[in-house]
N, C-alpha and C. Protein backbone atom coordinates (compact mmCIF):
# COMPACT_ATOMS: atom_id res chain seq x y z
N UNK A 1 103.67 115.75 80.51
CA UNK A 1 104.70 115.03 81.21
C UNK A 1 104.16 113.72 81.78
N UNK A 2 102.93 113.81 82.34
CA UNK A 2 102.43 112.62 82.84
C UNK A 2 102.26 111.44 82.06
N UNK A 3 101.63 112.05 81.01
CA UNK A 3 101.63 110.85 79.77
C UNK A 3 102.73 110.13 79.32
N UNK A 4 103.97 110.99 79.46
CA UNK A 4 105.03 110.40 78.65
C UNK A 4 105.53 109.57 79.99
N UNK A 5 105.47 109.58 81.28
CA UNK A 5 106.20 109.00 82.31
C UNK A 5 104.95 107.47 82.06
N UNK A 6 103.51 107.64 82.09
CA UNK A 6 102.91 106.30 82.10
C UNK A 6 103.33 105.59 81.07
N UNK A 7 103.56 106.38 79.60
CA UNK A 7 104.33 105.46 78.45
C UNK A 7 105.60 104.64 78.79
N UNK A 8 106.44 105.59 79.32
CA UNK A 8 107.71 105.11 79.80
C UNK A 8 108.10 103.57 80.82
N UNK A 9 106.85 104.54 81.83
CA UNK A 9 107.51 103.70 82.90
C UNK A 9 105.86 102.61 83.24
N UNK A 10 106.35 101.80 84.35
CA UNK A 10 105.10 100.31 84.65
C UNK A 10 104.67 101.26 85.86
N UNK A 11 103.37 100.45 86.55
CA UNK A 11 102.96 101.15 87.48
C UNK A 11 103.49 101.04 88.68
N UNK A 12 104.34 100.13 89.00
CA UNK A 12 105.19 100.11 90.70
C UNK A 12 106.29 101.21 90.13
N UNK A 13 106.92 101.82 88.90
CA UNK A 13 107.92 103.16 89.16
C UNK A 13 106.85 104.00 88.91
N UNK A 14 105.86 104.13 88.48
CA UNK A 14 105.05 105.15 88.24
C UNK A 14 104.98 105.74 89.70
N UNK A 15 104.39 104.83 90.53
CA UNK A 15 103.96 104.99 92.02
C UNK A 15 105.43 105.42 92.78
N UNK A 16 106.28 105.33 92.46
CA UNK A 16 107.39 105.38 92.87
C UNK A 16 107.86 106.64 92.99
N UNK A 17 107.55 107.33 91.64
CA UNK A 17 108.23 108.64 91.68
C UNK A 17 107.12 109.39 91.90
N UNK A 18 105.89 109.44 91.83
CA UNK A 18 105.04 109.94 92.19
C UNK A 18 104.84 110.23 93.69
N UNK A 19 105.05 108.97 94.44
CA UNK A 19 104.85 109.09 95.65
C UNK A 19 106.50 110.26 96.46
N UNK A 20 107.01 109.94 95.77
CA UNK A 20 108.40 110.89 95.81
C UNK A 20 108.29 111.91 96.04
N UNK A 21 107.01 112.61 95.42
CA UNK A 21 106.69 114.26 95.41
C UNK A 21 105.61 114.59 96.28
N UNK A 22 105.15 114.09 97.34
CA UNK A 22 104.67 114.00 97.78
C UNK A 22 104.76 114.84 99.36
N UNK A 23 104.21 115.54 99.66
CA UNK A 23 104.07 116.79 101.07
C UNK A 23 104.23 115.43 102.37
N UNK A 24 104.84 115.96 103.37
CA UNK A 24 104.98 114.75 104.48
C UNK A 24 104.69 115.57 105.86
N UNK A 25 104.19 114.75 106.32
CA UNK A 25 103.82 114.85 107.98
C UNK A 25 105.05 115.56 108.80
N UNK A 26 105.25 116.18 109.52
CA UNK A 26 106.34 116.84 110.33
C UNK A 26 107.21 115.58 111.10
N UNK A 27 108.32 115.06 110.58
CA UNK A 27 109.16 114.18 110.90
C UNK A 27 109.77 114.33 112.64
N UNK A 28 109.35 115.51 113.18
CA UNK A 28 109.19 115.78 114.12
C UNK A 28 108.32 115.57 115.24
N UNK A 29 107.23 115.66 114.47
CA UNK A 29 106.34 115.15 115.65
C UNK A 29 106.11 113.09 115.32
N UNK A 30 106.90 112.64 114.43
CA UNK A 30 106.64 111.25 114.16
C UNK A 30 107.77 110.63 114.97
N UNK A 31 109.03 110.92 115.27
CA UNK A 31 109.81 110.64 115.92
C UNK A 31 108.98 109.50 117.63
N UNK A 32 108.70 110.79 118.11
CA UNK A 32 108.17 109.87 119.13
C UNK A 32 107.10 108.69 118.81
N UNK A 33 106.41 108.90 118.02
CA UNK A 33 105.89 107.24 117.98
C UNK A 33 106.20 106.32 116.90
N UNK A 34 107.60 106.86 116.17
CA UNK A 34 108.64 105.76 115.82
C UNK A 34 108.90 104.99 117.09
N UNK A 35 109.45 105.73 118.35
CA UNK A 35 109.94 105.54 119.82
C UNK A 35 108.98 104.69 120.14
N UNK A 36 107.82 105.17 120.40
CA UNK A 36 106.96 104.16 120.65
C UNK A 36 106.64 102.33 120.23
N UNK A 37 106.75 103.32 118.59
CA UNK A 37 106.64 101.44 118.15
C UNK A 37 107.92 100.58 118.12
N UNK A 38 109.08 101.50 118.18
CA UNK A 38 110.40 100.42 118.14
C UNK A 38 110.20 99.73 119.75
N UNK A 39 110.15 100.59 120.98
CA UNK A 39 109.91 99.95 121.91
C UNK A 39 108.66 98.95 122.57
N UNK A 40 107.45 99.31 122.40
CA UNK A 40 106.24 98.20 122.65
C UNK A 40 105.57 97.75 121.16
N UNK A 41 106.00 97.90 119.95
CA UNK A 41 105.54 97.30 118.99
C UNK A 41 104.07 97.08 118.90
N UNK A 42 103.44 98.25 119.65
CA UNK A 42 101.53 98.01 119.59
C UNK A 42 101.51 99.25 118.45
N UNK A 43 101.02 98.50 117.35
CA UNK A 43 100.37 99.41 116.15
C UNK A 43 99.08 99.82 116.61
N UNK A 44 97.91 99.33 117.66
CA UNK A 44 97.16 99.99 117.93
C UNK A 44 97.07 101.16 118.40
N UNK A 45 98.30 101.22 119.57
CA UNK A 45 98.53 102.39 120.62
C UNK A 45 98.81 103.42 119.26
N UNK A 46 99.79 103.13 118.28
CA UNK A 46 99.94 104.12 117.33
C UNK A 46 98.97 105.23 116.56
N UNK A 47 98.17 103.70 116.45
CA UNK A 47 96.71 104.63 115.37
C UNK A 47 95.92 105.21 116.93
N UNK A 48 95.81 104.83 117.86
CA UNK A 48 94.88 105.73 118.83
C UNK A 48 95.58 106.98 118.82
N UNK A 49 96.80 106.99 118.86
CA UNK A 49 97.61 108.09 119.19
C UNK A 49 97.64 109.53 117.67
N UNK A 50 97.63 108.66 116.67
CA UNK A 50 97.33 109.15 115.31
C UNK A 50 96.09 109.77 115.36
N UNK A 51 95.04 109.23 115.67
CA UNK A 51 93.61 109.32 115.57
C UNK A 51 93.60 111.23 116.74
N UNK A 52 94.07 110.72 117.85
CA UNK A 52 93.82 111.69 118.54
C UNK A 52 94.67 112.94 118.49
N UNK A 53 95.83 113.11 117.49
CA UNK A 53 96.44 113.83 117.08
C UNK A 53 95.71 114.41 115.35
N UNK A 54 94.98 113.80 115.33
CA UNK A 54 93.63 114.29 113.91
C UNK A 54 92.66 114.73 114.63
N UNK A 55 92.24 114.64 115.69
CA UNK A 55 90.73 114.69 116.05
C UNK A 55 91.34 116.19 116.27
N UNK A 56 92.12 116.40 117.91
CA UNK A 56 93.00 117.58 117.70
C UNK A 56 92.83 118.41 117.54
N UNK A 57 93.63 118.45 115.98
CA UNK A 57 93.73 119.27 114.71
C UNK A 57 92.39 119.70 114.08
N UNK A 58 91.18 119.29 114.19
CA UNK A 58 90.18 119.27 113.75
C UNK A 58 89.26 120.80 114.43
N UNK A 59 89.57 119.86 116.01
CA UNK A 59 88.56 120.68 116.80
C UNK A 59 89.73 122.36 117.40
N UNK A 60 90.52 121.98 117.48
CA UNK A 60 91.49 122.93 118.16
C UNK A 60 92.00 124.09 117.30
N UNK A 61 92.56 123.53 115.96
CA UNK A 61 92.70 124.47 115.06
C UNK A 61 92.28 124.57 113.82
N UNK A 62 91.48 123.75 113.37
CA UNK A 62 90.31 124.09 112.36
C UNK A 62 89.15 124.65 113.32
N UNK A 63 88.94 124.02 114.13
CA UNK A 63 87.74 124.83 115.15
C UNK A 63 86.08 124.27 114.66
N UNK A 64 86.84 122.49 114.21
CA UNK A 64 85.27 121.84 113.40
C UNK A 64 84.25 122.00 114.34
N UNK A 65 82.58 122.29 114.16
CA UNK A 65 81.97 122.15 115.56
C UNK A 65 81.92 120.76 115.63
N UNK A 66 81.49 120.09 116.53
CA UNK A 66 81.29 118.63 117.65
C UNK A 66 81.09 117.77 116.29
N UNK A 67 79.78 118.37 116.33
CA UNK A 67 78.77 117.29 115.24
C UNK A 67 79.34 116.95 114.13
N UNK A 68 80.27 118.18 113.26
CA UNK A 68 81.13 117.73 112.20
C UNK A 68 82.11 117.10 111.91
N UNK A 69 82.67 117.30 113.85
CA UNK A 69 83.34 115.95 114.07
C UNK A 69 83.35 114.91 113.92
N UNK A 70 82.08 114.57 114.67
CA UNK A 70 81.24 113.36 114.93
C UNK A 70 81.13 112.54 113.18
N UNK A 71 80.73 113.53 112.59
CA UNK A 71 80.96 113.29 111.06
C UNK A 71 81.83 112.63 110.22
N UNK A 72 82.99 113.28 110.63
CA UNK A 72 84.04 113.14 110.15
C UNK A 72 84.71 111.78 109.99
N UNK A 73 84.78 111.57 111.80
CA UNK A 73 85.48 110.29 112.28
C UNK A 73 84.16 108.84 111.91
N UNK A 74 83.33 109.22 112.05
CA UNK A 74 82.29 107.75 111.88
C UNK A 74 82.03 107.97 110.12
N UNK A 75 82.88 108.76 109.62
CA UNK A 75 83.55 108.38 108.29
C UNK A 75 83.92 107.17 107.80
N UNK A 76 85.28 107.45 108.78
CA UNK A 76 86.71 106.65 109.06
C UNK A 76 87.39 107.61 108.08
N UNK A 77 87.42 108.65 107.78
CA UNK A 77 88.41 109.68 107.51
C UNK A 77 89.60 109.92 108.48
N UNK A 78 90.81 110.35 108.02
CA UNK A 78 91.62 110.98 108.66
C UNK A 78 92.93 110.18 109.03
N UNK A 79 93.63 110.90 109.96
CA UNK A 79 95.35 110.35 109.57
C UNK A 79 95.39 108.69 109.80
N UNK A 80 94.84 108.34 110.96
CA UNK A 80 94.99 107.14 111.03
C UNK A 80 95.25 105.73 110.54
N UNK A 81 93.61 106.17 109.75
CA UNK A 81 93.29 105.09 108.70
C UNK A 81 92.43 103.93 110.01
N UNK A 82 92.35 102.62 109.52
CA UNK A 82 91.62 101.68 109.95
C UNK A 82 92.26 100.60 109.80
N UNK A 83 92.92 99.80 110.74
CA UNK A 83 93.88 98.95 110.82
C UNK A 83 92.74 97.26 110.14
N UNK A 84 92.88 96.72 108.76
CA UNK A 84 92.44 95.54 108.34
C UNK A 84 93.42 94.65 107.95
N UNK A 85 93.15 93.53 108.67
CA UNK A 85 94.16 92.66 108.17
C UNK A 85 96.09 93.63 108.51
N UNK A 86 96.73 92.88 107.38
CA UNK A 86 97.87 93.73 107.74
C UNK A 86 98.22 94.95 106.57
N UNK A 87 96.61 95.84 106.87
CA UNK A 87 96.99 97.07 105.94
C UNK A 87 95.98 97.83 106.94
N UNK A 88 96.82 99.14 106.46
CA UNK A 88 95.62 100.27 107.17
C UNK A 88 95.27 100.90 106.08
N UNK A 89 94.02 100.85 105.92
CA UNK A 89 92.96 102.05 104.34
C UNK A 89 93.06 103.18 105.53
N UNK A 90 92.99 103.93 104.67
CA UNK A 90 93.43 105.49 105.25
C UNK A 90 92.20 106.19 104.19
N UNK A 91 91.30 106.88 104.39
CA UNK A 91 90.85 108.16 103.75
C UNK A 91 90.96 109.34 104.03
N UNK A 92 91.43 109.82 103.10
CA UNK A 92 91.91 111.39 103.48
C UNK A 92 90.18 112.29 103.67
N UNK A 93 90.69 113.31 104.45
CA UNK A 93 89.88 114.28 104.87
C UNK A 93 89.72 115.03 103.90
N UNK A 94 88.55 115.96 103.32
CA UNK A 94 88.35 116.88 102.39
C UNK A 94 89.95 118.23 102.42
N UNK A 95 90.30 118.93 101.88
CA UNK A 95 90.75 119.89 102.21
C UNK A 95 90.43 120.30 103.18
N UNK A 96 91.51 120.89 104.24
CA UNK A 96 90.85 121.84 105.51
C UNK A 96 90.00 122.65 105.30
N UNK A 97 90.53 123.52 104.23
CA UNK A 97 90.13 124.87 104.50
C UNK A 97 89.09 124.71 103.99
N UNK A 98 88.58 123.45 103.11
CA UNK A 98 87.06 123.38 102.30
C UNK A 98 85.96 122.32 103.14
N UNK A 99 86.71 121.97 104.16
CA UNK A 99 85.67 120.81 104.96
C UNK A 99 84.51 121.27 105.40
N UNK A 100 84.27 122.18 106.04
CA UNK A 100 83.46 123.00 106.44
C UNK A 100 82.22 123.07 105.07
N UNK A 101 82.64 123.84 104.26
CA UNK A 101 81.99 123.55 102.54
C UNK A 101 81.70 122.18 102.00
N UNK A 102 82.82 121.58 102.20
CA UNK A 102 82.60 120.07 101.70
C UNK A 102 81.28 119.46 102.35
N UNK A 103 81.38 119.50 103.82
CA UNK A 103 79.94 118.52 104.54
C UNK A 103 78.94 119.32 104.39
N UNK A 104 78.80 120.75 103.95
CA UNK A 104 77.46 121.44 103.84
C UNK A 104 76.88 121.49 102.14
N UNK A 105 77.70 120.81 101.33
CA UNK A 105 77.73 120.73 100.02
C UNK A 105 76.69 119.63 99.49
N UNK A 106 75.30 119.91 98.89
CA UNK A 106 74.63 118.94 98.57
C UNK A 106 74.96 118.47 96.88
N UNK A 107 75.72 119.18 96.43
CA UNK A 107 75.57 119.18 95.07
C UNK A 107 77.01 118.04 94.73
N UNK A 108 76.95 116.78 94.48
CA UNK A 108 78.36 115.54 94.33
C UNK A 108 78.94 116.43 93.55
N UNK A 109 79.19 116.53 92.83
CA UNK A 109 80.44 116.95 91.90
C UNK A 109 80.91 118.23 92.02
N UNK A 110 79.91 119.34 93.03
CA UNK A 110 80.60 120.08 94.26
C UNK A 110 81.80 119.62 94.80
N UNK A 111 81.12 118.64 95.65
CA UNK A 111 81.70 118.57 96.55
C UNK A 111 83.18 117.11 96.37
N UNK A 112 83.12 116.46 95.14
CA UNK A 112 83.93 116.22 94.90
C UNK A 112 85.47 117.22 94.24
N UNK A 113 85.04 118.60 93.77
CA UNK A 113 85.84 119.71 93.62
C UNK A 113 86.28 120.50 94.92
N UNK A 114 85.40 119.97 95.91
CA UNK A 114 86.56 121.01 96.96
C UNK A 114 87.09 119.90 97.56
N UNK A 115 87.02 118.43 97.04
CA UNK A 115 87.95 117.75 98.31
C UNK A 115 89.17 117.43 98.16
N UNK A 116 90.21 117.42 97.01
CA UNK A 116 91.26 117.28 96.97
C UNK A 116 92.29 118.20 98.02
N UNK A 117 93.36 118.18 98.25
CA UNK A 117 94.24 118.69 98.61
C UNK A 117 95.19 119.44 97.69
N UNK A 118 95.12 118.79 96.47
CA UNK A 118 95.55 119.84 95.64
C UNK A 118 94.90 119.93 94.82
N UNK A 119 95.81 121.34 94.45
CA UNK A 119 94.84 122.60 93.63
C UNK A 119 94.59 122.03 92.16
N UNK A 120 95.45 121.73 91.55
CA UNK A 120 95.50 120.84 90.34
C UNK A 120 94.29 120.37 89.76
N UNK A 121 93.95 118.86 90.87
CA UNK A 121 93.20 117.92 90.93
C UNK A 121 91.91 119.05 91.67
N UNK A 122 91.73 119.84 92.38
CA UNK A 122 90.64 120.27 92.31
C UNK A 122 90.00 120.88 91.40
N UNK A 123 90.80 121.90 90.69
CA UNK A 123 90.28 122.57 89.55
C UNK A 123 90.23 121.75 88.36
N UNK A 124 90.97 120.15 88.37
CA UNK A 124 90.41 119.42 86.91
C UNK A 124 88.77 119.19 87.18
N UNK A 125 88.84 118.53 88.61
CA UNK A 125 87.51 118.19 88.63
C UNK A 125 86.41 118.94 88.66
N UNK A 126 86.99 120.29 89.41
CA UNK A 126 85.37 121.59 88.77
C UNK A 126 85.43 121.72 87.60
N UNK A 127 86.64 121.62 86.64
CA UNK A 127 86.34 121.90 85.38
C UNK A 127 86.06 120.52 84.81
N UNK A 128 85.47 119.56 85.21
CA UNK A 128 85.59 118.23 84.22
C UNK A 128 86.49 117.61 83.37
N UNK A 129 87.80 118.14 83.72
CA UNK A 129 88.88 117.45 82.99
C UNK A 129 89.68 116.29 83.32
N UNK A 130 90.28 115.53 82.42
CA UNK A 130 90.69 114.03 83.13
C UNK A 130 92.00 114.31 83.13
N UNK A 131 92.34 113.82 84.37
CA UNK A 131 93.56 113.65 85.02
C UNK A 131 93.89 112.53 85.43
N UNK A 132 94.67 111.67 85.21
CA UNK A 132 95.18 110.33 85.53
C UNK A 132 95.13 109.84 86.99
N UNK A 133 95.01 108.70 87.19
CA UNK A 133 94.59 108.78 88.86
C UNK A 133 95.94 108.46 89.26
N UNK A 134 97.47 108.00 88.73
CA UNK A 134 98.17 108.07 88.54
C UNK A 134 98.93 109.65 89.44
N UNK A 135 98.34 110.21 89.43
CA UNK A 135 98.50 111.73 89.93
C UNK A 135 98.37 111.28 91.67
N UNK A 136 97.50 110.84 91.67
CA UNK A 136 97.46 110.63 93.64
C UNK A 136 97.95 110.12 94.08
N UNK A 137 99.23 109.36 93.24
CA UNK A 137 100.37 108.16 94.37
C UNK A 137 101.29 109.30 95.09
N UNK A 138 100.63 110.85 94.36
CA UNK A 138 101.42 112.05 95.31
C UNK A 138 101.26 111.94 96.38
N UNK A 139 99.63 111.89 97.04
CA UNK A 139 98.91 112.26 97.95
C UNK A 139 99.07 110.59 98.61
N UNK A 140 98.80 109.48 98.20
CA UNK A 140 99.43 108.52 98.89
C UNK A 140 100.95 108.46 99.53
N UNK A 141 101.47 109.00 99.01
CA UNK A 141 103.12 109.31 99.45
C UNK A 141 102.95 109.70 100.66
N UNK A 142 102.47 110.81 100.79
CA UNK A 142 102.29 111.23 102.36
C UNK A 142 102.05 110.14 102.93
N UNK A 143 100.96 109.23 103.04
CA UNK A 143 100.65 108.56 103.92
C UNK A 143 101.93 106.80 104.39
N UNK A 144 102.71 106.91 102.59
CA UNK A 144 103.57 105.85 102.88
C UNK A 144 104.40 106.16 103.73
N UNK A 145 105.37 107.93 103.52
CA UNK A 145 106.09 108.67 104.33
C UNK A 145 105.89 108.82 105.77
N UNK A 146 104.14 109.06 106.39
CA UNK A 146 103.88 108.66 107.75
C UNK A 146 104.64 107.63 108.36
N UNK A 147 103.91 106.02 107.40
CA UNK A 147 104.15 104.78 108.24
C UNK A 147 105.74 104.41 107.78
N UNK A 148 106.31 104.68 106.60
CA UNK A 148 108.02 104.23 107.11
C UNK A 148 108.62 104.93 108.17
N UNK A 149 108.22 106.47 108.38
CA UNK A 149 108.93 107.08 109.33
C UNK A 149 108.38 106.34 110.78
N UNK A 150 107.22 106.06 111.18
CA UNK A 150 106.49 104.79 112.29
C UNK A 150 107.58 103.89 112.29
N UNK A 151 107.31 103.47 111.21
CA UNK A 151 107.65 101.53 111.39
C UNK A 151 109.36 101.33 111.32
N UNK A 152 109.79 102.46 110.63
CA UNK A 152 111.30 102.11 110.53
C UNK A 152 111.31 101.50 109.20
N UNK A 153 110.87 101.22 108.68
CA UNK A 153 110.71 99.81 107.49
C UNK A 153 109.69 100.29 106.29
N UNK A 154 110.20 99.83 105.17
CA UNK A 154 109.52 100.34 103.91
C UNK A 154 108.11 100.14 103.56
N UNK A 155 106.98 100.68 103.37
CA UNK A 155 105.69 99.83 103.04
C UNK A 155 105.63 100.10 101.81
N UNK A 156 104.21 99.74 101.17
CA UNK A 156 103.54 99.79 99.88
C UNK A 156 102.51 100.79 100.32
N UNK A 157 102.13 101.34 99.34
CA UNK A 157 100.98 102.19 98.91
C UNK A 157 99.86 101.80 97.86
N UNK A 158 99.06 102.05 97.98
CA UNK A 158 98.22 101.46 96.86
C UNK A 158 96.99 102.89 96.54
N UNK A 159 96.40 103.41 95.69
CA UNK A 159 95.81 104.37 95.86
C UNK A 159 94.18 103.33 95.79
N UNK A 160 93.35 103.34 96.20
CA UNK A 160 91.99 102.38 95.97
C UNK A 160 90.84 103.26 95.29
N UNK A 161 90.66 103.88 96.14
CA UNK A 161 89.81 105.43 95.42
C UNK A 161 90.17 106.72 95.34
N UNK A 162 89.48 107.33 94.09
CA UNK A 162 90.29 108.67 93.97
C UNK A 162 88.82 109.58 92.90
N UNK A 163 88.71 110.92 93.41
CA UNK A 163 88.01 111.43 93.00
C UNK A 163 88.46 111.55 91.48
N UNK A 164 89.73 111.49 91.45
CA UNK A 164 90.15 111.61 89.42
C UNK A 164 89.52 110.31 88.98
N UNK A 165 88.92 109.15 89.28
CA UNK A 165 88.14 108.29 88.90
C UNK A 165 86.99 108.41 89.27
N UNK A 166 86.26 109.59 89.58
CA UNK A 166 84.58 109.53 89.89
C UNK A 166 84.03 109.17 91.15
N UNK A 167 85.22 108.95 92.05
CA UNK A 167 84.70 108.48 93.31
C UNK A 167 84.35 109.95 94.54
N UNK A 168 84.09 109.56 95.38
CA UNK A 168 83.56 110.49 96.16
C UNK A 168 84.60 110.83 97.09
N UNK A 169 85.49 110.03 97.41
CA UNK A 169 86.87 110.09 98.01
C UNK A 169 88.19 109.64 97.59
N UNK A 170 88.92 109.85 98.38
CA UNK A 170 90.17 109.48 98.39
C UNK A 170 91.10 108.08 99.04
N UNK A 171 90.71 106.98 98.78
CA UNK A 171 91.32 106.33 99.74
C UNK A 171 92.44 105.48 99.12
N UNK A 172 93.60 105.43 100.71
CA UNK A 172 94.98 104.53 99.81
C UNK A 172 95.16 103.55 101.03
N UNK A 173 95.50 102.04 100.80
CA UNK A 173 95.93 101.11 101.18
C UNK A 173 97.13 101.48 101.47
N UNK A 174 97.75 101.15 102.70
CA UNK A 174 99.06 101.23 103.28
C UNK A 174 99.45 99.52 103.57
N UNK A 175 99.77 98.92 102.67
CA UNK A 175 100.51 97.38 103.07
C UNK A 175 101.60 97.33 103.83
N UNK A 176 101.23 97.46 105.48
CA UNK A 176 102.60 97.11 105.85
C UNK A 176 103.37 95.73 105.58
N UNK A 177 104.72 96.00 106.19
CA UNK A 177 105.65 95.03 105.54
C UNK A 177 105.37 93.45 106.02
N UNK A 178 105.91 92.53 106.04
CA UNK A 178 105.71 91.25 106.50
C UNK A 178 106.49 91.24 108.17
N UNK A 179 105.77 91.11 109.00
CA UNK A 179 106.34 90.43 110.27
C UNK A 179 106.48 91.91 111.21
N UNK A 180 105.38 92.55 110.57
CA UNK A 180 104.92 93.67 111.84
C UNK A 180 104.32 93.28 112.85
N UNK A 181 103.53 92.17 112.99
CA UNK A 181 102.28 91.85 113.54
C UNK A 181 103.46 91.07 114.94
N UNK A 182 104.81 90.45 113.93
CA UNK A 182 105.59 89.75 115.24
C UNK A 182 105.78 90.91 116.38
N UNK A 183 106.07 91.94 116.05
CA UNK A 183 106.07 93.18 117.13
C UNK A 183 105.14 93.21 118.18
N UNK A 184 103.80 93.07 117.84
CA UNK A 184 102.66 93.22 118.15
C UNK A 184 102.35 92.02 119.42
């Protein structure tokens, strides 16, 4: 199916419907710092607020110890991302349930198999099979779905790195829109 949709279609609908299928953040807990940014328009206060709603999740109910914390974030992993210019790169975190495995993993192509989020893309890559990187504008979706539900307003996604290309992570460009920064 994948093949016949890259034949078909260019890569802005590729990304399009891909990102479509994509798992989303609890629209519930994003509400309030939609609230937030429609009223003081600080994208910083957002990502601190993001950041500390990952850290959180990390220590509280994954139960990471300190140090793997410490790990984690001087990454620059996790929901936030890293506000450059007017985009935030975002790298996703290993799988939860494999992070723990993932940072104790000396062996790369280990530990590039437990870091996806999905099962799919993990088991191509323990088994060495190619999968289109085309496949992660899924897993970017989430993160576009975060910041429109934030911003009110549509962004771009871009996927930059992706373990289905040999990389060691996952990372996607979030282009926000033009004239966020006037908020700011």
């Amino acid at each position: 199916m994948l093949a016949r949709a890259e034949a078909a279609l260019d890569e802005g609908e590729l990304a399009q419907v891909f990102t479509g299928c994509a798992c989303h953040y609890p629209a519930e807990e994003l509400i309030p710092l939609r609230e937030a940014f429609a009223h003081a328009g600080d994208l910083y206060a957002i990502l601190a607020q993001l950041q500390e709603r990952f850290e959180h999740f990390l220590t509280s109910i994954i139960k990471l110890p300190r140090e793997c914390l410490d790990e984690v974030v001087s990454r620059g992993w996790g929901l936030a991302g890293r506000l450059v210019g007017d985009t935030i790169i975002a790298t996703k975190i290993p799988k939860s349930g494999y992070l723990l495995e993932y940072l104790q993993e000396l062996d790369r192509d280990r530990r590039r198999a437990l870091y996806c989020h999905c099962p799919r893309v993990r088991s191509a890559v323990a088994d060495g099979q190619q999968l289109s990187k085309t496949y992660c504008y899924c897993g970017a979706g989430y993160y576009q779905n975060l910041w429109e539900t934030i911003l009110d307003q549509p962004v771009k996604v871009e996927v930059v790195s992706s373990v289905l290309s040999g990389d060691d992570t996952c990372t996607v460009a979030i282009h926000l829109p033009p004239g966020i920064y006037a908020a700011m």
